[in-house]
Protein backbone atom coordinates (compact mmCIF):
# COMPACT_ATOMS: atom_id res chain seq x y z
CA UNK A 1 -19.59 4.98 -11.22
CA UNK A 2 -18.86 8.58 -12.72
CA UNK A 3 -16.60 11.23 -12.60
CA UNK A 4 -18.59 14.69 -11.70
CA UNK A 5 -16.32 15.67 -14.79
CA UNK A 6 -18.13 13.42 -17.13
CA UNK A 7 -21.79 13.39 -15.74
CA UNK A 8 -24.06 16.27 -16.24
CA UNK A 9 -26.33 17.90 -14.26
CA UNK A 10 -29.53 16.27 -16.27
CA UNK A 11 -27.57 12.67 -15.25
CA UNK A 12 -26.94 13.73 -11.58
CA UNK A 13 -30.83 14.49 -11.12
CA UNK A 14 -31.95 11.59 -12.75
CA UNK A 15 -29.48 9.48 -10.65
CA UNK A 16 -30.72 11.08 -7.48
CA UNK A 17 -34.31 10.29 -8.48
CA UNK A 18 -33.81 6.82 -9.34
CA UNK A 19 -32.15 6.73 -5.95
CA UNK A 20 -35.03 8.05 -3.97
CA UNK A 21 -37.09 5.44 -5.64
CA UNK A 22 -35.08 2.96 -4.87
CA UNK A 23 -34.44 3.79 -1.90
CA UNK A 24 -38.36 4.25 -1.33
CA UNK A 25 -39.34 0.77 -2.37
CA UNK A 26 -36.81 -0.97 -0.27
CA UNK A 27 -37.95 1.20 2.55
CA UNK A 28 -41.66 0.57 2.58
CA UNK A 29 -40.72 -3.18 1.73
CA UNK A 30 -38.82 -3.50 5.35
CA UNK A 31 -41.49 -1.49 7.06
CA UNK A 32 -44.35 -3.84 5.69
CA UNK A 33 -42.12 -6.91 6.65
CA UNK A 34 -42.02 -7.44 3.64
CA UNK A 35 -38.07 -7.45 2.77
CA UNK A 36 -36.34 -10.11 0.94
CA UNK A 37 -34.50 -13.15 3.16
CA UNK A 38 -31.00 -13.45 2.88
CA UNK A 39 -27.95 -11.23 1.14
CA UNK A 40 -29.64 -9.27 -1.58
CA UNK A 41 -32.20 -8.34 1.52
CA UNK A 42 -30.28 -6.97 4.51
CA UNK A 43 -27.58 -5.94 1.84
CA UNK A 44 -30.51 -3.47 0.48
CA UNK A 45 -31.80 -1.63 3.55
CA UNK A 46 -28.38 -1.77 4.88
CA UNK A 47 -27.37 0.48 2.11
CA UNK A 48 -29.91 2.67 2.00
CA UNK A 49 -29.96 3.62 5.85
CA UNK A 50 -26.18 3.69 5.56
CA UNK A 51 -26.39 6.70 3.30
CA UNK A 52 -29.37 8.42 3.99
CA UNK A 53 -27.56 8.83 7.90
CA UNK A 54 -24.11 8.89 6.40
CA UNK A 55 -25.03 12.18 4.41
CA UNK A 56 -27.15 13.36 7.27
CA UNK A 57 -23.81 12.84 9.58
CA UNK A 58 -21.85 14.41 7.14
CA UNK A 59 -23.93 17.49 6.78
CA UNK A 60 -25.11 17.82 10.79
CA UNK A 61 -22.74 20.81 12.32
CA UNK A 62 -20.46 19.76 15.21
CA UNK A 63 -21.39 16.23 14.34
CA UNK A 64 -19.67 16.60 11.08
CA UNK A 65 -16.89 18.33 12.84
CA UNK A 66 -16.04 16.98 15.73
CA UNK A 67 -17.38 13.47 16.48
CA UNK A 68 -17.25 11.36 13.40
CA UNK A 69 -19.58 12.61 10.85
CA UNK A 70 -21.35 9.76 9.11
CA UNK A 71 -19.91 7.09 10.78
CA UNK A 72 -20.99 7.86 14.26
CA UNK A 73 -24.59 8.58 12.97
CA UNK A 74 -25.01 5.61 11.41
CA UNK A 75 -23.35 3.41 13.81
CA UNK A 76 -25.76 4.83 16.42
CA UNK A 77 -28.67 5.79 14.50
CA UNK A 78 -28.67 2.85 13.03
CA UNK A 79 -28.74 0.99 16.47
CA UNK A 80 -31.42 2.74 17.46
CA UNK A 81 -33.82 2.62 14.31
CA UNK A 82 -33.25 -0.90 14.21
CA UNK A 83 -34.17 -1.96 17.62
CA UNK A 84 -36.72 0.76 18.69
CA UNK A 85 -39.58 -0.43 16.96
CA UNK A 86 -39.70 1.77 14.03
CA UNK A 87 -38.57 -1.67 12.28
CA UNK A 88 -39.19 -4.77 12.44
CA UNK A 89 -37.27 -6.90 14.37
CA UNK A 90 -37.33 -9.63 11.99
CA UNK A 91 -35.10 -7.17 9.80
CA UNK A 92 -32.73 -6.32 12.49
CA UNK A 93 -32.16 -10.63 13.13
CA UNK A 94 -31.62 -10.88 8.92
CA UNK A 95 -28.84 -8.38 9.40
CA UNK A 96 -27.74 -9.91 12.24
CA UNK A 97 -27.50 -13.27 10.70
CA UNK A 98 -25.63 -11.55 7.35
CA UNK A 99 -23.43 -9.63 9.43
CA UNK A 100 -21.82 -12.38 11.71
CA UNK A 101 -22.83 -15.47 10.22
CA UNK A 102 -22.80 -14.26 6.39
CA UNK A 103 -19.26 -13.57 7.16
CA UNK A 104 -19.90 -10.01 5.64
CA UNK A 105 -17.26 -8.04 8.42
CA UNK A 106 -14.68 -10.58 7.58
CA UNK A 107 -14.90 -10.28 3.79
CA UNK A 108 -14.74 -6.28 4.31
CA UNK A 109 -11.89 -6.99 6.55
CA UNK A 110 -9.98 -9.23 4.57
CA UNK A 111 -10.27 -6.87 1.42
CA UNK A 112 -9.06 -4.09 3.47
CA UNK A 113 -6.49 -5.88 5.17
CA UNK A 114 -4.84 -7.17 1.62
CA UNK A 115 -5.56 -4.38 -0.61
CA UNK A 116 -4.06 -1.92 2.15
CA UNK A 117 -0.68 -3.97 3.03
CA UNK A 118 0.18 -4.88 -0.88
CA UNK A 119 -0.79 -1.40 -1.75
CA UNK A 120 1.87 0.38 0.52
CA UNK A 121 5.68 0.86 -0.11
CA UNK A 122 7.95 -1.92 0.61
CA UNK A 123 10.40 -0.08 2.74
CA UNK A 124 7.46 1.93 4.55
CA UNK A 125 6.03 -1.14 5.66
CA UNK A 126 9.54 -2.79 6.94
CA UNK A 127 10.24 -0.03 8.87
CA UNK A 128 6.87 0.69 10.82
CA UNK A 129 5.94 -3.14 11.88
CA UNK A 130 9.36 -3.14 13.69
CA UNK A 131 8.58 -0.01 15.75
CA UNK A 132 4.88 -0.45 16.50
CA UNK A 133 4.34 -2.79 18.73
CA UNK A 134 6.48 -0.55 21.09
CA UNK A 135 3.73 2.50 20.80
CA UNK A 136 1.48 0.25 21.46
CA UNK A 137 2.99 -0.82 24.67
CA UNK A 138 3.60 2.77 25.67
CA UNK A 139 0.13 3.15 25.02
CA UNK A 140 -1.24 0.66 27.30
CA UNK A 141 1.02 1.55 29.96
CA UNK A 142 -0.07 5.41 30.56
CA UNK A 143 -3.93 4.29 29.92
CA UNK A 144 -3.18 1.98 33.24
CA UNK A 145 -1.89 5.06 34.46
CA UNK A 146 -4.55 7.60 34.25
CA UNK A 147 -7.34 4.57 34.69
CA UNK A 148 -5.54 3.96 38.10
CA UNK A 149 -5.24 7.64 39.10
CA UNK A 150 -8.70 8.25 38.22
CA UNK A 151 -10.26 5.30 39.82
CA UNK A 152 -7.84 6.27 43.42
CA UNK A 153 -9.40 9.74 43.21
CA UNK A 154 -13.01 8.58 42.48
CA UNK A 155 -13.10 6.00 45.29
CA UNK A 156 -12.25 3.01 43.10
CA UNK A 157 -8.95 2.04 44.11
CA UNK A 158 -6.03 1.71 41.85
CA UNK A 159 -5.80 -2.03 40.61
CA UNK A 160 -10.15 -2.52 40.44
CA UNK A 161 -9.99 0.09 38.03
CA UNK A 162 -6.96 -1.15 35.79
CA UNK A 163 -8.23 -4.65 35.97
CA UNK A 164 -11.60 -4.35 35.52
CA UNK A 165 -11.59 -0.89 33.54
CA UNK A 166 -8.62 -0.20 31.78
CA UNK A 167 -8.20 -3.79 30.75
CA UNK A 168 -11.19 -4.82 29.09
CA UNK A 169 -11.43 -1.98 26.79
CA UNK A 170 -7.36 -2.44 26.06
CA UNK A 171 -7.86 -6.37 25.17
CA UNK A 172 -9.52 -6.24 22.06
CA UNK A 173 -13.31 -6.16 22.27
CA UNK A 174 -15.63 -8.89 23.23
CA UNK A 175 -15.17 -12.42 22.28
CA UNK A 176 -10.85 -11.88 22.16
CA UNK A 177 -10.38 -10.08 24.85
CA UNK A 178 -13.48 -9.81 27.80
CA UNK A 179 -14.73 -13.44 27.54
CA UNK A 180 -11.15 -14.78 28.05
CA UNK A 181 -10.27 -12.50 30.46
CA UNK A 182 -13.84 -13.09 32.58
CA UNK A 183 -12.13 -16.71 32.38
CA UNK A 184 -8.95 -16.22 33.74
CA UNK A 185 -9.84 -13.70 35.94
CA UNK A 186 -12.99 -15.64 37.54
CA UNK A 187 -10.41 -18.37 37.84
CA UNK A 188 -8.11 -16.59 39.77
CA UNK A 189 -9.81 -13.90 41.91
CA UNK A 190 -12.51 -15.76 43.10
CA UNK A 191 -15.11 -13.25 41.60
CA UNK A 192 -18.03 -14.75 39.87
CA UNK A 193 -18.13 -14.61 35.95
CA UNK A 194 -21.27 -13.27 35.42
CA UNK A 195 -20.35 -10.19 38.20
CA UNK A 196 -17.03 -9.67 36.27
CA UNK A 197 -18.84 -9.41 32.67
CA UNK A 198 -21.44 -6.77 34.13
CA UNK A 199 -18.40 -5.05 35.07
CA UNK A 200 -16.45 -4.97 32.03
CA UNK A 201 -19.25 -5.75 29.18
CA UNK A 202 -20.43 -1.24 29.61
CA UNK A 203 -16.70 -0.03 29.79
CA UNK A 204 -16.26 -1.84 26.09
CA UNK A 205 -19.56 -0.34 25.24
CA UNK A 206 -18.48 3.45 26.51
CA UNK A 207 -15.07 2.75 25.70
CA UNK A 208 -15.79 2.07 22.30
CA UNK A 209 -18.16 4.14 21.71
CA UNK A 210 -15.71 7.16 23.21
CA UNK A 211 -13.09 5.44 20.52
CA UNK A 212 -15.35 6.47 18.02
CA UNK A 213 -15.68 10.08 18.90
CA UNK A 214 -12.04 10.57 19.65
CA UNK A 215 -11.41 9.21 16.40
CA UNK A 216 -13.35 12.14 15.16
CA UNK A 217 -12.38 14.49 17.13
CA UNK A 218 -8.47 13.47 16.08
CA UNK A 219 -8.71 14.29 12.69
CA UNK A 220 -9.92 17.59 13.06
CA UNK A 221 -6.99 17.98 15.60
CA UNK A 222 -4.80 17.18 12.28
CA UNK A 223 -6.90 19.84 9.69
CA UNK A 224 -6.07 22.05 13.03
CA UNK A 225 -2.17 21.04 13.44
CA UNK A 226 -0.98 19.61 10.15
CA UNK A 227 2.45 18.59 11.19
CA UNK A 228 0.65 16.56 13.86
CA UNK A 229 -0.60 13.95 11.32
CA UNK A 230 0.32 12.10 7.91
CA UNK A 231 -3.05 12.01 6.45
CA UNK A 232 -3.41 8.31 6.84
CA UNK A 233 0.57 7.69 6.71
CA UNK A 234 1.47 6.56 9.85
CA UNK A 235 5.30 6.79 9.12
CA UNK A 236 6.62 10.49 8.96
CA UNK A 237 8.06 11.60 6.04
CA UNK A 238 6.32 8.42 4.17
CA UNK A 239 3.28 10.12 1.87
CA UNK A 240 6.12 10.62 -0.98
CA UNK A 241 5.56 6.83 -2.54
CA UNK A 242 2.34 7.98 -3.81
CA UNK A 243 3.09 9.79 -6.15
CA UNK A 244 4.78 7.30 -8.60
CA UNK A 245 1.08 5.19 -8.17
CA UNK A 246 -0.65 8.30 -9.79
CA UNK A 247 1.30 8.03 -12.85
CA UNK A 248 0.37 4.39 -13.50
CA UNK A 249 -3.10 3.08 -15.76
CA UNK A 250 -6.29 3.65 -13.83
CA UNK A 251 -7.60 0.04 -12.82
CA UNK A 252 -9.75 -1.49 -15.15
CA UNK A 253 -13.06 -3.05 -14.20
CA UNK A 254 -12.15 -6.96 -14.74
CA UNK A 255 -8.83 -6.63 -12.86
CA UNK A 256 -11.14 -5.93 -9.40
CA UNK A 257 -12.13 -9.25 -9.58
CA UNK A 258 -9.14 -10.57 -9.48
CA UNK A 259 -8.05 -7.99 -6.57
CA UNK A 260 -11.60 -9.67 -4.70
CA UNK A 261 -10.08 -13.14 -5.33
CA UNK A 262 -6.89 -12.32 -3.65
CA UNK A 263 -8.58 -11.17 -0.29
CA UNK A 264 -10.29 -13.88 -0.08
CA UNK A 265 -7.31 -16.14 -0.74
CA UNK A 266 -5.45 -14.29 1.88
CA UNK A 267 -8.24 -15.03 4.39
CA UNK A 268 -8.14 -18.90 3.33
CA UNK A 269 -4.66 -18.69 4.35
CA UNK A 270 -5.32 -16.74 7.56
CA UNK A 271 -8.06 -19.46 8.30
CA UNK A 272 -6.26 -22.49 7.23
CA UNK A 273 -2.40 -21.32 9.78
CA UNK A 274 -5.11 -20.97 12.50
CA UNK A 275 -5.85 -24.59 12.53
CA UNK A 276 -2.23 -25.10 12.80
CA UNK A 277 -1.06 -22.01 15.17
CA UNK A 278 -2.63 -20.78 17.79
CA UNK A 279 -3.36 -17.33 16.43
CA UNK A 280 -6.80 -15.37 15.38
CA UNK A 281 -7.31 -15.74 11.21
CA UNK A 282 -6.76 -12.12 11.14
CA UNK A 283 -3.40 -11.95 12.73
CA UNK A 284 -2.29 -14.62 10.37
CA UNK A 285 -3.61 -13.46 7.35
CA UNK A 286 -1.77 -10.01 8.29
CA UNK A 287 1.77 -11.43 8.63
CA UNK A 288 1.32 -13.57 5.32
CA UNK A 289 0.46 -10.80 3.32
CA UNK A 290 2.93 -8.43 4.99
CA UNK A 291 5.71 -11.29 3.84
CA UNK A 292 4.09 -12.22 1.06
CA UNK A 293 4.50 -8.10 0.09
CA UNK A 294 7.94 -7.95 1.97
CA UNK A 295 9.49 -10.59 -0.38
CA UNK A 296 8.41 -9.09 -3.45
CA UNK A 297 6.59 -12.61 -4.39
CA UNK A 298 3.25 -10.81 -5.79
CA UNK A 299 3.35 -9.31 -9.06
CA UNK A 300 2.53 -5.49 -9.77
CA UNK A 301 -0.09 -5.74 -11.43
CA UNK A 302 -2.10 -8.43 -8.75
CA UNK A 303 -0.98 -5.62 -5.93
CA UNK A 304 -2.56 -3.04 -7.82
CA UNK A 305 -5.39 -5.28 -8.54
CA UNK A 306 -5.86 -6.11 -4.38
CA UNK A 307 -5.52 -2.25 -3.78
CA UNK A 308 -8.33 -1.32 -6.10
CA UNK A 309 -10.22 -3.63 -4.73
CA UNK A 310 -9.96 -2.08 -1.64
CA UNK A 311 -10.53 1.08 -2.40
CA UNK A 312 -13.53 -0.26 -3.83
CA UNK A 313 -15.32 -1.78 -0.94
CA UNK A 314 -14.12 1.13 1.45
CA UNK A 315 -16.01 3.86 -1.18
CA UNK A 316 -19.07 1.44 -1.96
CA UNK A 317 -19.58 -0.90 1.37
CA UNK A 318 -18.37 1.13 4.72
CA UNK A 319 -21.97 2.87 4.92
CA UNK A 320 -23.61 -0.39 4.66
CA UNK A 321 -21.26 -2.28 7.26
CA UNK A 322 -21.29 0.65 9.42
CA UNK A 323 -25.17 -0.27 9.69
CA UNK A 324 -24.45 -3.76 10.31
CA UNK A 325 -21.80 -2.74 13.27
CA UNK A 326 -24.84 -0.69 15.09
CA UNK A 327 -27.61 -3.39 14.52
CA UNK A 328 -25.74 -6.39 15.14
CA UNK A 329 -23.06 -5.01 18.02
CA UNK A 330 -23.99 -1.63 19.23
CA UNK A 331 -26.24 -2.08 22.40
CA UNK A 332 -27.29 1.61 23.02
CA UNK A 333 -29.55 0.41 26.00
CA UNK A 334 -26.22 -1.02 27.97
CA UNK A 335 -24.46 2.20 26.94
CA UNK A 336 -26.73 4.42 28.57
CA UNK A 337 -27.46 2.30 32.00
CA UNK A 338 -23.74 2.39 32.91
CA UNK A 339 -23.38 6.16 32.56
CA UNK A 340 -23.12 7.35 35.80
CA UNK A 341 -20.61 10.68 36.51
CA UNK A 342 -17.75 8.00 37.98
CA UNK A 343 -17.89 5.10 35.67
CA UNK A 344 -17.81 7.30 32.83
CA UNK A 345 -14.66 8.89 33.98
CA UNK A 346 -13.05 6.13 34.51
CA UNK A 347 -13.48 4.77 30.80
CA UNK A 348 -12.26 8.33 29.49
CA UNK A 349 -9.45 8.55 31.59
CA UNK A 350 -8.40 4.85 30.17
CA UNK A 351 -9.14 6.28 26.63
CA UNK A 352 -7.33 9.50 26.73
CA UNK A 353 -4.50 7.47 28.54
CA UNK A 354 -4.36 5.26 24.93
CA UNK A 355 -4.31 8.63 22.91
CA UNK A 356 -1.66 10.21 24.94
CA UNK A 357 0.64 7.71 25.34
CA UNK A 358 0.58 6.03 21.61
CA UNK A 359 0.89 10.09 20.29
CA UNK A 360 4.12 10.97 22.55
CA UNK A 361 6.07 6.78 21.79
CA UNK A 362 4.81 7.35 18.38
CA UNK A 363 6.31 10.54 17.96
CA UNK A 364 9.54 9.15 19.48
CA UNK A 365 9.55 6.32 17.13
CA UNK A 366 9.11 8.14 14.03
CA UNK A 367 5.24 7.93 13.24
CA UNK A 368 2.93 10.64 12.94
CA UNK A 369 1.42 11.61 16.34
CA UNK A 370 -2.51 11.17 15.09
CA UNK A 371 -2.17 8.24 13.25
CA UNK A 372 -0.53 6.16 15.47
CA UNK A 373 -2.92 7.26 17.82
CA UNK A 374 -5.83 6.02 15.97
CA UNK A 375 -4.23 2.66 15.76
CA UNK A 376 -2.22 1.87 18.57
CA UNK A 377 -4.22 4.19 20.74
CA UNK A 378 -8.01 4.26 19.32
CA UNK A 379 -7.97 0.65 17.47
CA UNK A 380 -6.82 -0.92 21.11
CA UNK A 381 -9.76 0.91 23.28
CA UNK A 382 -12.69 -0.04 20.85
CA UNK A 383 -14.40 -3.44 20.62
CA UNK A 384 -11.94 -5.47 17.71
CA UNK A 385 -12.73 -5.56 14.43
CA UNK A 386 -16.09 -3.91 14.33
CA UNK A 387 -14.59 -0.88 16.31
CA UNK A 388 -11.76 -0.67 14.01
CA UNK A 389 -13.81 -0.08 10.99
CA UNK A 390 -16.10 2.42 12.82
CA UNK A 391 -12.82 3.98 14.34
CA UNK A 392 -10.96 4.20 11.06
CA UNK A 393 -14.18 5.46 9.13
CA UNK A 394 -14.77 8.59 11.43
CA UNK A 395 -11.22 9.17 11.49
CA UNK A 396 -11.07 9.10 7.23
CA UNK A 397 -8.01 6.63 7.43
CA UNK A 398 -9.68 3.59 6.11
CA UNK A 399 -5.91 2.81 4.70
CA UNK A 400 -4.65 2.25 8.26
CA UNK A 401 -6.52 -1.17 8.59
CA UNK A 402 -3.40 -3.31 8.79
CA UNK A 403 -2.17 -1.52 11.56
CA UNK A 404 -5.13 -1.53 13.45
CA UNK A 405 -6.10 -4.81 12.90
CA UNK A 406 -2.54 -5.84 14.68
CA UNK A 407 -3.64 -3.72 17.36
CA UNK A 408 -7.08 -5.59 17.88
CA UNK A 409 -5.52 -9.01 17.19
CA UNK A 410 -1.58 -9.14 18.30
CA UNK A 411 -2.07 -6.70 20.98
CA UNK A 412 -5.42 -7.97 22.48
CA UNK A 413 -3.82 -11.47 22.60
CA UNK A 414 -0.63 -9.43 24.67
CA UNK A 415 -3.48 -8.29 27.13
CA UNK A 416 -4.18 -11.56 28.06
CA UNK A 417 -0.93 -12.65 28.76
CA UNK A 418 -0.37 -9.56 30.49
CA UNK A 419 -3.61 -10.39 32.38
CA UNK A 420 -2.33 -13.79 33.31
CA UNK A 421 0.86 -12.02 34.63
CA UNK A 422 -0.59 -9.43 36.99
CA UNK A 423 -3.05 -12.09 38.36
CA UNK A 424 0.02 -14.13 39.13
CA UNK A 425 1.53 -11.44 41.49
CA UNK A 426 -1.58 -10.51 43.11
């Protein structure tokens, strides 16, 4: 709301006090049971857990360092308090509810989604869609590759691990990727549904949870190793564009309103194709604003209106929905009863296959090594949408969401088709 150059020190401690108090009333409120129903309820204690464990991630050594920072403590934390009994669970279902059924991941997504694609350069954007989907592809190859290897050494044989290891965590999390595939598979194998999901259901868990820490982990690889990464450019050689942004008006109040209005439009498109092509709302909405942005149809000034939007929601709302992803889709319970030594392995060796491969193809096809292992790599392993905000918060690259999101959505929907095509050969 202020600049530190602007606000005092007399303003700062009055803010944080006002916080506290704030933050103390909604507290006690959701303790009592007492919390508001609806929006303006889980919105409140979801932003006040989603700081108090975002600083506390953020100033935790190691944790700060090397596994995430904030997000990972309050994905986790968050999962925990919620669902432990130090709250009650009537607040965990209101989140719940607001989360998935309030639609609030899709309106974050959507405004990240538009506001990222119209905010980058025309000729950036042309030239990385046409050589992604090939990192991906390397990507999923050489995380078949180590999943196999590991799963011969460890007893597991090569094609149980790929099939029901490597290839739920690389389909795009739960309802795109491991219920279809429990279908076709169970279909085609003879296995039993329910014996397939309590197979594949913990390696999304671990492998998305391991997504997360990677994620981490990778950008203090790139403070380490600069020319390794772009600092949320995926193309090399493509951070240059910015600098003609910083000499333009700073974004007035009023116009993010408008920027709001065009996410949401862009996910009324996304939603309204769907009906007509047989494609997630998300995929959709990504191609229409990519041509939409590609054609030079939208004005300047609604671009920079979409983009400030965006950076608006990722600076004011990723703390909050970071909450939601642990209460609502973060089942630590499930986590920890499938770590045993081998299992574990298994899911790493998969992950660190996704990381490899997407870091040497990307490198090869002109993108910074880090990033386009956070997206093609990372944003593949985790659990679809939800893991790709997590992912792309503890990584700091918010501004990758486009890319990612065509890794959860264009290349989950490959894995089943690729699914369909191994099961054929069998």
């Amino acid at each position: 709301m202020f600049s530190n150059n602007t606000m005092s020190l007399k303003d700062k401690r009055m803010m944080n006090i006002i916080f506290a108090l704030s933050a103390a009333v909604i507290l006690l409120a959701t303790v009592q049971n007492n919390m508001p129903t609806g929006i303006i309820g889980a919105i409140g204690i979801m932003a006040v857990v989603g700081y108090i464990l975002n600083v506390a991630g953020d100033k935790t050594p190691i944790v700060n360092q090397f596994f995430g920072g904030g997000a990972i403590v309050i994905i986790f934390g968050s999962s925990y308090i919620f669902h432990s009994g130090l709250i009650p669970q009537e607040t965990a279902e209101s989140i719940t509810s607001f989360v998935k059924g309030g639609g609030f991941l899709s309106f974050f997504i959507a405004s990240l989604v538009t506001g990222s694609i119209l905010g980058m350069d025309t000729n950036v954007l042309k030239k990385a869609a046409l050589k992604y989907i090939p990192v991906i592809l390397g990507g999923v190859a050489v995380a078949f590759l180590f999943a196999g290897i590991a799963g011969s050494l460890l007893g597991h044989g090569f094609m149980d691990s790929v099939m029901l290891i490597a290839l739920p965590i690389m389909g795009g999390g739960m309802g795109a990727g491991a219920v279809p595939l429990v279908e076709i598979m169970s279909g085609n194998t003879g296995m039993s549904a329910e014996m397939l999901m309590s197979k594949m259901v913990p390696a999304l868990a671990i492998g998305n949870a391991l997504a997360i820490v990677m994620a981490g982990m990778l950008d203090k690889v790139g403070n380490m190793f600069p020319s390794l990464t772009g600092n949320g450019q995926l193309m090399r050689g493509a951070a240059e564009p910015k600098a003609e942004e910083e000499n333009e008006q700073p974004i007035s109040i009023n116009v993010l309103g408008i920027g709001a209005l065009m996410a949401i439009t862009m996910y009324y498109v996304g939603s309204m194709l769907s009906t007509v092509i047989s494609m997630h709302t998300y995929a959709l909405m990504i191609i229409f604003v990519a041509l939409v942005k590609v054609a030079g149809l939208m004005p300047r000034e609604l671009e920079r209106a979409a983009h400030g939007w965006y950076k608006f929601v990722v600076d004011n709302l990723t703390p909050a929905l970071l909450v939601g992803i642990g209460v609502a889709y973060t089942d630590l319970n499930q986590i920890l009863d499938s770590l045993t030594l081998v299992y574990f392995l298994m899911v790493f060796a998969t992950v660190l296959g996704a990381v490899v491969g997407t870091a040497i193809i990307g490198r090869l096809m002109g993108f910074n090594p880090i990033e386009a292992s956070i997206t093609a790599g990372l944003c593949m392993a985790n659990m679809g949408g939800t893991g790709d905000v997590a992912v792309l918060a503890a990584s700091k690259r918010m501004e990758l969401m486009p890319f990612a999101q065509i890794s959860s959505r264009i290349g989950g929907a490959f894995m089943l088709i690729l699914a369909t095509m191994i099961l054929e050969l069998l």
